[in-house]
C-alpha atoms as a PDB file:
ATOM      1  CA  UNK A   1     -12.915  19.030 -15.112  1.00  0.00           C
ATOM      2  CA  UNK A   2     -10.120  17.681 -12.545  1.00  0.00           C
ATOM      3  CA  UNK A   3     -11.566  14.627 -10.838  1.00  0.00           C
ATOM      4  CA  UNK A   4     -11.179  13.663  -7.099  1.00  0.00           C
ATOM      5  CA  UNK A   5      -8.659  10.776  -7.316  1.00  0.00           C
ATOM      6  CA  UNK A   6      -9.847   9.427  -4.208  1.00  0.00           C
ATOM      7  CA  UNK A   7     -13.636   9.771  -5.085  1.00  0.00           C
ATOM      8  CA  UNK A   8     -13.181   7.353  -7.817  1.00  0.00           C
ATOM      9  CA  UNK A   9     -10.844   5.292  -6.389  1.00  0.00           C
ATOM     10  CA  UNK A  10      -7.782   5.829  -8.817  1.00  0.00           C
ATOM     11  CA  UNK A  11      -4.687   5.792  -5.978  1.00  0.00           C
ATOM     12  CA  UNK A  12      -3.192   3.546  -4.004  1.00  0.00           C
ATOM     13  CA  UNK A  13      -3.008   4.396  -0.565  1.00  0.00           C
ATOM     14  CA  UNK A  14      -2.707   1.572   1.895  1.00  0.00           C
ATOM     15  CA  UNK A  15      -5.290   3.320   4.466  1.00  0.00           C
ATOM     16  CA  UNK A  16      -5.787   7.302   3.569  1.00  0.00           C
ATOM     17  CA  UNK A  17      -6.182   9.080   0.636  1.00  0.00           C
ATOM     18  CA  UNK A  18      -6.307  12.689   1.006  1.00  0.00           C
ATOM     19  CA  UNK A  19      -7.217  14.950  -2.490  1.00  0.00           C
ATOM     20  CA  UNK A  20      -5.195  18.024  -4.279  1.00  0.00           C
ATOM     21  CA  UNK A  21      -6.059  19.753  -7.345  1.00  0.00           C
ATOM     22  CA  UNK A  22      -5.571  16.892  -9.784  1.00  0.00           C
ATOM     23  CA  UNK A  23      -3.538  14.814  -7.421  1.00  0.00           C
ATOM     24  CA  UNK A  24      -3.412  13.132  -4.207  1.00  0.00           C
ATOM     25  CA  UNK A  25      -1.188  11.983  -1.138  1.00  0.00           C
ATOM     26  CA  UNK A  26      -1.429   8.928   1.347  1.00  0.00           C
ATOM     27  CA  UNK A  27      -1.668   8.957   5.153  1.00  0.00           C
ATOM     28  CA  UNK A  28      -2.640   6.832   7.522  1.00  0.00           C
ATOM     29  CA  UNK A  29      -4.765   6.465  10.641  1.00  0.00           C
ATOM     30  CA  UNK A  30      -3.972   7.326  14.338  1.00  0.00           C
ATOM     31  CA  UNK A  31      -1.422   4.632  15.208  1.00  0.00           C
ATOM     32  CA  UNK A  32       0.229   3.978  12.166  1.00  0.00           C
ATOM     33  CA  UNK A  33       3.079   5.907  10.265  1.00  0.00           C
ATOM     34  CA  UNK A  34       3.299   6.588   6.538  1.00  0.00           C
ATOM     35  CA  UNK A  35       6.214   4.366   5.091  1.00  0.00           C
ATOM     36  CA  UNK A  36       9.138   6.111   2.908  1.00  0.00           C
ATOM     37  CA  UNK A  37       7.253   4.786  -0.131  1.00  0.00           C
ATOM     38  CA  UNK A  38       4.532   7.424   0.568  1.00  0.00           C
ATOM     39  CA  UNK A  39       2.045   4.935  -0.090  1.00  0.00           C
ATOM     40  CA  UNK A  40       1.816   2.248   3.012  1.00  0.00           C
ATOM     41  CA  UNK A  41       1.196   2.192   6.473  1.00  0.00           C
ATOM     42  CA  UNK A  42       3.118   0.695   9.406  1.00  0.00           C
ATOM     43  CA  UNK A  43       1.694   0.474  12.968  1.00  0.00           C
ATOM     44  CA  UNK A  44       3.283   1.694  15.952  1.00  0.00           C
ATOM     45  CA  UNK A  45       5.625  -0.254  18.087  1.00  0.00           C
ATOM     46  CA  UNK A  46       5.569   2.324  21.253  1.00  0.00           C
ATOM     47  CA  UNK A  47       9.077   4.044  20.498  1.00  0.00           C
ATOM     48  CA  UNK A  48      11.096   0.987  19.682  1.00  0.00           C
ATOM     49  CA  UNK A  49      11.489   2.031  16.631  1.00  0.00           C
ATOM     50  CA  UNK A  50      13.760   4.660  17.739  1.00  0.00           C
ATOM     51  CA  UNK A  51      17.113   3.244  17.462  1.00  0.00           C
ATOM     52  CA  UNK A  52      18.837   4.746  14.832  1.00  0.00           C
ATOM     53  CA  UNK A  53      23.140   4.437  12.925  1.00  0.00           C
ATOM     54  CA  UNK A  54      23.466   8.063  11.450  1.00  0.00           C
ATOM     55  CA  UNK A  55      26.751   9.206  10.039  1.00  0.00           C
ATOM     56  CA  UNK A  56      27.063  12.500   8.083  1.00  0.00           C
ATOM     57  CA  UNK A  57      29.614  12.951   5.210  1.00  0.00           C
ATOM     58  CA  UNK A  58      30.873  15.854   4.797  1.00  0.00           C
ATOM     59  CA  UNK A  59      32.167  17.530   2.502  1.00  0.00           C
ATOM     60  CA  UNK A  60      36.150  19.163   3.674  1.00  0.00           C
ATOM     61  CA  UNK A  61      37.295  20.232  -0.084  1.00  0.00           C
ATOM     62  CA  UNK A  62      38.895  23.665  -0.603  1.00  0.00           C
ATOM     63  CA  UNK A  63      35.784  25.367  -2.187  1.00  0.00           C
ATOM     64  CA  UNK A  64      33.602  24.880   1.262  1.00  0.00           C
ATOM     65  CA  UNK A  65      35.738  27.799   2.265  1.00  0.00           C
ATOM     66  CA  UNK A  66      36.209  28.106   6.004  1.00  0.00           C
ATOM     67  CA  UNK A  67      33.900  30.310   7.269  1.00  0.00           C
ATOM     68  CA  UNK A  68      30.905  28.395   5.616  1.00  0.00           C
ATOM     69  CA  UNK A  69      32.910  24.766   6.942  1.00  0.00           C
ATOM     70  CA  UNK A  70      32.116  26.783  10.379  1.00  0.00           C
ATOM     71  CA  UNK A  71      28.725  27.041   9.462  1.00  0.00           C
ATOM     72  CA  UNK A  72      28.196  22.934   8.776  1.00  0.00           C
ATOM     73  CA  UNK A  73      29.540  22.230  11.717  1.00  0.00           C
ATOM     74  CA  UNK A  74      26.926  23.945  13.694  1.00  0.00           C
ATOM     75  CA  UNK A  75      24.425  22.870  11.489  1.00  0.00           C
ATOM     76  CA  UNK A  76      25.299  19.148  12.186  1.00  0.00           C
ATOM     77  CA  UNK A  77      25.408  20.062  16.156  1.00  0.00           C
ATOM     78  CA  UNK A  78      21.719  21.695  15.638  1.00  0.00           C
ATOM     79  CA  UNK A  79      20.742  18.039  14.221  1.00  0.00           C
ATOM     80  CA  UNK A  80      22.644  15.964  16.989  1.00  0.00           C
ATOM     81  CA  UNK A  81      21.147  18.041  19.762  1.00  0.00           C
ATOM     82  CA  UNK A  82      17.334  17.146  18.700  1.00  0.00           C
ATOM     83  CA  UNK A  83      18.196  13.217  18.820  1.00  0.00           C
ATOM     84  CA  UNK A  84      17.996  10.710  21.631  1.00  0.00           C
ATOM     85  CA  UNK A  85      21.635   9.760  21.498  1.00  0.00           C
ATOM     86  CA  UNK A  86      21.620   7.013  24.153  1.00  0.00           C
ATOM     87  CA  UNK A  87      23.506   3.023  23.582  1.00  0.00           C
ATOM     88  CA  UNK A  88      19.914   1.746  22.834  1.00  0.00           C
ATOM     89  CA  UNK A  89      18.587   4.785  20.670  1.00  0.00           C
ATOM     90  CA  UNK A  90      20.537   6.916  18.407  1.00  0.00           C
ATOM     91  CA  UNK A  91      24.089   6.829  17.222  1.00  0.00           C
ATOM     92  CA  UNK A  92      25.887   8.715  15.276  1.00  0.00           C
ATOM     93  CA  UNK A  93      29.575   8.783  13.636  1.00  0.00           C
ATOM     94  CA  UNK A  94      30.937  11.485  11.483  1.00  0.00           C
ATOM     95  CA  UNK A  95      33.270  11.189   8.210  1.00  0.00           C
ATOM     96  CA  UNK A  96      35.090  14.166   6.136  1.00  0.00           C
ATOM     97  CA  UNK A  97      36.511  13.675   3.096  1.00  0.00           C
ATOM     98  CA  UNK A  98      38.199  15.560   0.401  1.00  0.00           C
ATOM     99  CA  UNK A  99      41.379  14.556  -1.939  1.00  0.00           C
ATOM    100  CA  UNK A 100      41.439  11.109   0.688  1.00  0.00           C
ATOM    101  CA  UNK A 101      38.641   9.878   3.836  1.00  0.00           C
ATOM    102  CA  UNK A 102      38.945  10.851   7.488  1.00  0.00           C
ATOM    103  CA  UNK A 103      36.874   9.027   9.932  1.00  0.00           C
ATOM    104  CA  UNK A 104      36.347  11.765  12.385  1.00  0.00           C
ATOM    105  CA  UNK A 105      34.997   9.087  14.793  1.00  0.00           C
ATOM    106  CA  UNK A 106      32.898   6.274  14.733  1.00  0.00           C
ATOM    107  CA  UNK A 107      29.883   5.107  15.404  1.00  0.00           C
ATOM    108  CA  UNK A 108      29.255   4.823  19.171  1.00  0.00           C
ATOM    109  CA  UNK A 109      32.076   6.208  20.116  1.00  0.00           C
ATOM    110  CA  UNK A 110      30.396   9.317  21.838  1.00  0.00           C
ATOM    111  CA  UNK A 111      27.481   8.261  24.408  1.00  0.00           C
ATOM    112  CA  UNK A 112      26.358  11.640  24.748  1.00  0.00           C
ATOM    113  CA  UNK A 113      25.322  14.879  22.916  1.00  0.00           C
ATOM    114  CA  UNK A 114      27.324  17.018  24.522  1.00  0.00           C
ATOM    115  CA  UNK A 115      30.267  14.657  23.762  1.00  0.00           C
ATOM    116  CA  UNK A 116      29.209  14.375  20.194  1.00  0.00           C
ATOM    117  CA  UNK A 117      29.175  17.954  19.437  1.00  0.00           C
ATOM    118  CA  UNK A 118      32.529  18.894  21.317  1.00  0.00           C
ATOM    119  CA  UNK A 119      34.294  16.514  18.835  1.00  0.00           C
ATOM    120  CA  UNK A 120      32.402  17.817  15.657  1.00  0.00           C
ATOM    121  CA  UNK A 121      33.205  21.544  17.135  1.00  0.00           C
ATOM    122  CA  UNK A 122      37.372  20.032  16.930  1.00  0.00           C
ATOM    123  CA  UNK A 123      36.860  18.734  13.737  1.00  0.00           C
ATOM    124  CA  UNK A 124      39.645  20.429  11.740  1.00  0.00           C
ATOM    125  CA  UNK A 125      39.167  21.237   8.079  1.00  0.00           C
ATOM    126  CA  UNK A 126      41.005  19.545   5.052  1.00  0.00           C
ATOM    127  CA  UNK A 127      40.352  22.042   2.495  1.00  0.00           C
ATOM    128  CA  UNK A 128      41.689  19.716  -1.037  1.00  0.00           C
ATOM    129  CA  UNK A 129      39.664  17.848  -3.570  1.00  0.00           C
ATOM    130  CA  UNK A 130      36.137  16.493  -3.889  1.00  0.00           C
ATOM    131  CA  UNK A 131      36.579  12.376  -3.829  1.00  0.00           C
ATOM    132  CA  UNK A 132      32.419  11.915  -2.958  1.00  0.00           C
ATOM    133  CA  UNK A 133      32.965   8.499  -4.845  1.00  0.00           C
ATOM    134  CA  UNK A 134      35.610   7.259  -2.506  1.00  0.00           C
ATOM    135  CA  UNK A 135      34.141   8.637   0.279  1.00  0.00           C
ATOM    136  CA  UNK A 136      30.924   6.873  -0.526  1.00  0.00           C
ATOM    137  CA  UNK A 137      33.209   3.650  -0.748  1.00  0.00           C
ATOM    138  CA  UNK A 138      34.605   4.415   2.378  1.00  0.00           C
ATOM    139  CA  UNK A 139      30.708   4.624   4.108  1.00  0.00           C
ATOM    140  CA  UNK A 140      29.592   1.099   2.854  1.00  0.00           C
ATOM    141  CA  UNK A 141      33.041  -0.810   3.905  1.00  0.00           C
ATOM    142  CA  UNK A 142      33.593   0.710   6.886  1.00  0.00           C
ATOM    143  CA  UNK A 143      31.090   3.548   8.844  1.00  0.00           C
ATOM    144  CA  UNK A 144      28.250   0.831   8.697  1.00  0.00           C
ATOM    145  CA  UNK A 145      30.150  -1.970   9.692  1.00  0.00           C
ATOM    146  CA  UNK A 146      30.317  -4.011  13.120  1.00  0.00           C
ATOM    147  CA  UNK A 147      33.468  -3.247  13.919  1.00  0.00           C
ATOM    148  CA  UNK A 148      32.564   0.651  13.659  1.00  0.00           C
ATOM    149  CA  UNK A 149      30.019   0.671  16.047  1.00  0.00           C
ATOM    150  CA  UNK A 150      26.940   0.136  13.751  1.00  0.00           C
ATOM    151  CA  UNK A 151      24.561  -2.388  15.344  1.00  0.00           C
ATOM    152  CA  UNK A 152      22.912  -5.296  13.725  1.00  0.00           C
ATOM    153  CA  UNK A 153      19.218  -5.055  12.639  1.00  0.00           C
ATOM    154  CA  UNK A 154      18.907  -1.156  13.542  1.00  0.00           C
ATOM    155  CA  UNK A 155      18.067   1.419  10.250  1.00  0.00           C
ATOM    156  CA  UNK A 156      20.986   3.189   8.611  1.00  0.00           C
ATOM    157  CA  UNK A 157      21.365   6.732   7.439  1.00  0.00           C
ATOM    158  CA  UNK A 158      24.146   8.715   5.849  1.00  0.00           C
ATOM    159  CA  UNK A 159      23.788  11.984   5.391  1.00  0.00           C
ATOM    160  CA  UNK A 160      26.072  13.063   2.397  1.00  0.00           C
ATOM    161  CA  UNK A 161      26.912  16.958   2.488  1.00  0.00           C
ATOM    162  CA  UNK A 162      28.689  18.416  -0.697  1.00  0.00           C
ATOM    163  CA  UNK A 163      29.189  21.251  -2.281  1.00  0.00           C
ATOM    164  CA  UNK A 164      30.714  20.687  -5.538  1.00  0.00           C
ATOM    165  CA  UNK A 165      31.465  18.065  -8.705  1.00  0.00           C
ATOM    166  CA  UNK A 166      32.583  14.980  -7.448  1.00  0.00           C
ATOM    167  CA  UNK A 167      36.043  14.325  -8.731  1.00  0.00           C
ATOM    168  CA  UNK A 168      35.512  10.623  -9.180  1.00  0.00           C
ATOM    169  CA  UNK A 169      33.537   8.382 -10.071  1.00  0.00           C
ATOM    170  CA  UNK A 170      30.472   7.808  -7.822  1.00  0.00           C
ATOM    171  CA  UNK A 171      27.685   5.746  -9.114  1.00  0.00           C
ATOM    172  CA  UNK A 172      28.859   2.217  -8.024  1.00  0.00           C
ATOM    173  CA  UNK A 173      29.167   3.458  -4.386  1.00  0.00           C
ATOM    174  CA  UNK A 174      26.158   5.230  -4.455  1.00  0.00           C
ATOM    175  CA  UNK A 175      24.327   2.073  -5.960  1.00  0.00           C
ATOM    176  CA  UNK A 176      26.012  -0.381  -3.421  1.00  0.00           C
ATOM    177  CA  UNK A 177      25.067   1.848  -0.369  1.00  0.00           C
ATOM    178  CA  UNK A 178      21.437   1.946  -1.226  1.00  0.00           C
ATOM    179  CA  UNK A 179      21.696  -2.160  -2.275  1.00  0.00           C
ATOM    180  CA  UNK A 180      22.496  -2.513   0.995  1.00  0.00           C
ATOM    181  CA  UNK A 181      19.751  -1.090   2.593  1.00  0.00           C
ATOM    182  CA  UNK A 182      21.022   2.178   4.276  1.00  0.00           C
ATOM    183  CA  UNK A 183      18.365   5.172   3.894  1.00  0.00           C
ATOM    184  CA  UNK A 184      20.543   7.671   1.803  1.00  0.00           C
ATOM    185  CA  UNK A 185      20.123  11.343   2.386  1.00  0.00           C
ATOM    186  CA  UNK A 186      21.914  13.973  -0.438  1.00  0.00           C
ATOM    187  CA  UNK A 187      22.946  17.669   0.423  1.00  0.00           C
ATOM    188  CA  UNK A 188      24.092  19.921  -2.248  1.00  0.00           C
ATOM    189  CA  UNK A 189      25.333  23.464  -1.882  1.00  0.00           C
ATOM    190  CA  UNK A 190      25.978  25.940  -4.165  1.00  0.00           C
ATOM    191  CA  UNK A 191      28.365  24.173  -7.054  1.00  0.00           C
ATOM    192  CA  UNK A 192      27.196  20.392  -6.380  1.00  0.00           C
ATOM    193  CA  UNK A 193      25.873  18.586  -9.197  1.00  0.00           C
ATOM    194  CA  UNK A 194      21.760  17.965  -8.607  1.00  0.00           C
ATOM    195  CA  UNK A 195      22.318  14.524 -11.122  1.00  0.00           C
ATOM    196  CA  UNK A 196      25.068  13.401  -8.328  1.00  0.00           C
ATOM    197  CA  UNK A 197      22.901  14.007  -5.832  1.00  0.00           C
ATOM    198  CA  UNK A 198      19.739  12.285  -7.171  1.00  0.00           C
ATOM    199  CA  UNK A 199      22.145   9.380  -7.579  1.00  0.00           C
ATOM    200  CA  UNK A 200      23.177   8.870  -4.071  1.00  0.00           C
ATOM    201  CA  UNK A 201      19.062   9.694  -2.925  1.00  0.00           C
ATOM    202  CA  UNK A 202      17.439   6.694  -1.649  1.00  0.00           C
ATOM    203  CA  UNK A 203      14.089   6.147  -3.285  1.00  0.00           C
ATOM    204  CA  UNK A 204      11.918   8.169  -3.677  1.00  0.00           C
ATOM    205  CA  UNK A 205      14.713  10.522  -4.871  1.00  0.00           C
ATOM    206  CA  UNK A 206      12.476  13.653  -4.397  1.00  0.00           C
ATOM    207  CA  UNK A 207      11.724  12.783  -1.015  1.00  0.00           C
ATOM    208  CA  UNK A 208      16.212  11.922  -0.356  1.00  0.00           C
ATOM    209  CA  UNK A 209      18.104  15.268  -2.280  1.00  0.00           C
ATOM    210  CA  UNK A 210      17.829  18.662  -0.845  1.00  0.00           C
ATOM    211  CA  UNK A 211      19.996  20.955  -2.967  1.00  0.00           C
ATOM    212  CA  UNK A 212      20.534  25.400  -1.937  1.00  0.00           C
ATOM    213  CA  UNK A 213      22.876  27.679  -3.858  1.00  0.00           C
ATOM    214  CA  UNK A 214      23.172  29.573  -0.739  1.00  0.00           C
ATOM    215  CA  UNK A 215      24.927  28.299   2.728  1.00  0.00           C
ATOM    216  CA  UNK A 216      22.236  30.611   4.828  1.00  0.00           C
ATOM    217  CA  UNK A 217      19.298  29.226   3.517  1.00  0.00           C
ATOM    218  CA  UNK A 218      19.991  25.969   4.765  1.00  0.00           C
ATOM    219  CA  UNK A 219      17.799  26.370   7.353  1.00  0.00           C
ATOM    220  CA  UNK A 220      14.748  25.110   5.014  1.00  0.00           C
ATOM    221  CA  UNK A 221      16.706  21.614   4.173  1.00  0.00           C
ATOM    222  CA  UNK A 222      17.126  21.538   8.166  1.00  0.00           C
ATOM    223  CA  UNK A 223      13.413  21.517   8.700  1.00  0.00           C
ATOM    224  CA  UNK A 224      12.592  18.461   6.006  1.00  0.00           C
ATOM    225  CA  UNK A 225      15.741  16.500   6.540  1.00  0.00           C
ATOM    226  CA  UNK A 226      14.895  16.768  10.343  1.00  0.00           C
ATOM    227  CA  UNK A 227      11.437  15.532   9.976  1.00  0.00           C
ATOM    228  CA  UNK A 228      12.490  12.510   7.858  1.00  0.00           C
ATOM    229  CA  UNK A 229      15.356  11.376   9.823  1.00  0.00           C
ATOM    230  CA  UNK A 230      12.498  11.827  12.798  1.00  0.00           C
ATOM    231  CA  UNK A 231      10.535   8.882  10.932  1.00  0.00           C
ATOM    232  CA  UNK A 232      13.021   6.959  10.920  1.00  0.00           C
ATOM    233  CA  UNK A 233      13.782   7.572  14.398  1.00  0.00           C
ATOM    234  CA  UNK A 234      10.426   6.840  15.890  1.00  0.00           C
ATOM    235  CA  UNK A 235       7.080   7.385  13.823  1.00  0.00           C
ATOM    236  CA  UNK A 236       4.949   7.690  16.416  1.00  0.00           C
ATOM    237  CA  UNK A 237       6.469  10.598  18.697  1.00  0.00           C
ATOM    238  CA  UNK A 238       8.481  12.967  17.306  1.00  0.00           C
ATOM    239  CA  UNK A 239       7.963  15.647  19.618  1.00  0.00           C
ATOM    240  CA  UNK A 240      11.654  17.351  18.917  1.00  0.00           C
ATOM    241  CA  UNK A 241      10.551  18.646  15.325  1.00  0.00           C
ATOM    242  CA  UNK A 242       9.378  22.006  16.425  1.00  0.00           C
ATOM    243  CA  UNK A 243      12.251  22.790  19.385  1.00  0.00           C
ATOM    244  CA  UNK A 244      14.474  21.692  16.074  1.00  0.00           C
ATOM    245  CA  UNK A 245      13.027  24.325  13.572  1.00  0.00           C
ATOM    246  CA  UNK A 246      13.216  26.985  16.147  1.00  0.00           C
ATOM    247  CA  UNK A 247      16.462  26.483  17.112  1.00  0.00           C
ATOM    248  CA  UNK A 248      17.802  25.960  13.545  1.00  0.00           C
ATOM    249  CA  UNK A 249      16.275  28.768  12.767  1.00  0.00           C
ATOM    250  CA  UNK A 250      17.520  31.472  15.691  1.00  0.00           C
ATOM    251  CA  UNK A 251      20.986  29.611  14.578  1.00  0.00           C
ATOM    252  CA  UNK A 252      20.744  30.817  11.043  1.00  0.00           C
ATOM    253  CA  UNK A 253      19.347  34.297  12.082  1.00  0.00           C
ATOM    254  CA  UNK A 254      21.870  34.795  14.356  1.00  0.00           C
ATOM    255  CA  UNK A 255      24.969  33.727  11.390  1.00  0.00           C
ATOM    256  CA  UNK A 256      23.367  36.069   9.170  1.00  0.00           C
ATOM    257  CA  UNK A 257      23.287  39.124  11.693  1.00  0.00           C
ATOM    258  CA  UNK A 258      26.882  38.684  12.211  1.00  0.00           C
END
C-alpha cells in the first residue's frame, strides 16, 4: 500500500503539498512563487524581481565543430530574445573559452536585444582545448564583477555550455562560483562529463545540469532552462515561456530540415 504523503503529513512543503505515486512535490498559493529549494514559498513583489546578470559560457574547443558552434549561437539568441533586456531588468554578457578565456563582451554593454544578438551572431569561433576550469575562474573574478557591468544586489546566473572533458581542473572554481551566490546552470553535449557538470550545478543539482548526446535535441533543455531562468527573472509573470518553446522549437525544426 503506497500512502498519500500529504494525507499524513510526512513532507515539508512551506504552503502546498501536491501527491504522486509514493511521492510528492511543493507549490504554493496564488501570489507566491516556489523557491529553488522546491520546498518554500516567496510572495510576489509585482515584477521587481525581474532584474537579472546572465552570462553564458560557452564552450569554443575544436570538438564543437563549426556547424554545431552555428547552432549555439542561435540557440543563445532564441534565449536573449525572450528576456526583458532593459538597464533596470535583464543583462547579459557572453564568455568563450577554449585552450585560454575570451570575454566576448560584458555585462551591460549591449542595451538592447537586437544589439545583443548581432554581437553573439559575430562571435568568431576558437576551435582549441577545453579549459572549463579556467574559464570558470575567469566567471567568478571577472564576468560578475562591478567593473564588468554586474550590478550590486541583483541575482546571478551563468550558464556553462560544454561539450567535452574539461582539460583542467575544475572543482575549486565551480565550488567558489556557487560560494558566492551565483545560480549555476550546466549544459553538456555529446562528450561532456555528467560528474563535471553536476559539479558546477547549483543546488539542487537535478534541478541545475541538463546533459543531450545530440546537438538537435537541444530544444528540450531550451524549454526547462528557459522556465528556470524565468523564476529567477520574475516569479510572478512569466508570460514569454510559451512564445519561447515555440520559437525554439520552429528554430530546431527548421536546422534539422536543412
Amino acid at each position: 500500500v503506497v500512502s498519500d504523503l500529504c494525507a499524513t503529513g510526512d513532507h515539508d512543503c512551506e504552503q502546498v503539498c501536491l501527491s504522486t505515486p509514493g511521492a510528492y512535490r511543493c507549490a504554493c498559493r496564488d501570489g507566491f512563487s516556489l523557491n529553488s529549494d522546491g520546498k518554500t514559498c516567496t510572495a510576489c513583489n509585482g515584477g521587481l524581481g525581474s532584474a537579472l546578470d546572465l552570462v553564458f559560457l560557452i564552450d569554443g574547443s575544436k570538438s564543437v565543430r563549426p556547424e554545431n558552434f552555428e547552432l549555439v549561437k542561435k540557440f543563445i539568441n532564441q534565449i536573449v530574445d525572450s528576456l526583458e533586456v532593459s538597464e533596470r531588468q535583464a543583462q547579459v554578457g557572453l564568455v568563450q573559452y577554449s585552450s585560454s578565456v575570451r570575454q566576448e563582451f560584458p555585462l551591460g554593454q549591449f542595451k538592447s536585444k537586437k544589439d545583443i544578438k548581432a554581437a553573439v551572431k559575430k562571435m568568431s569561433y576558437m576551435e582549441k582545448g577545453t579549459m572549463t576550469g579556467q574559464a570558470l575562474k575567469y566567471l567568478v573574478d571577472s564576468s560578475f564583477s562591478v567593473i564588468n557591468g554586474a550590478r550590486p544586489g541583483v541575482p546571478k546566473v551563468g550558464i556553462v555550455f560544454t561539450d567535452g572533458r574539461s582539460q583542467d581542473y575544475i572543482s575549486d572554481a565551480a565550488k567558489k562560483a556557487k560560494d558566492s551566490g551565483f545560480r549555476m546552470f550546466a549544459v553538456g553535449v555529446g562528450n561532456a562529463v555528467e560528474d563535471e557538470l553536476r559539479e558546477i550545478a547549483s543546488e539542487p543539482v537535478a534541478e541545475h545540469y541538463f546533459y543531450t548526446a545530440d546537438f538537435r535535441t537541444i530544444s528540450r533543455i531550451g524549454k526547462k532552462l528557459q522556465m528556470k531562468i524565468c523564476v529567477e527573472e520574475d516569479p510572478c509573470e512569466c508570460k514569454s515561456i510559451m512564445k519561447f518553446q515555440t520559437k525554439v522549437e520552429d528554430l530546431i525544426n527548421s536546422l534539422q530540415q536543412k
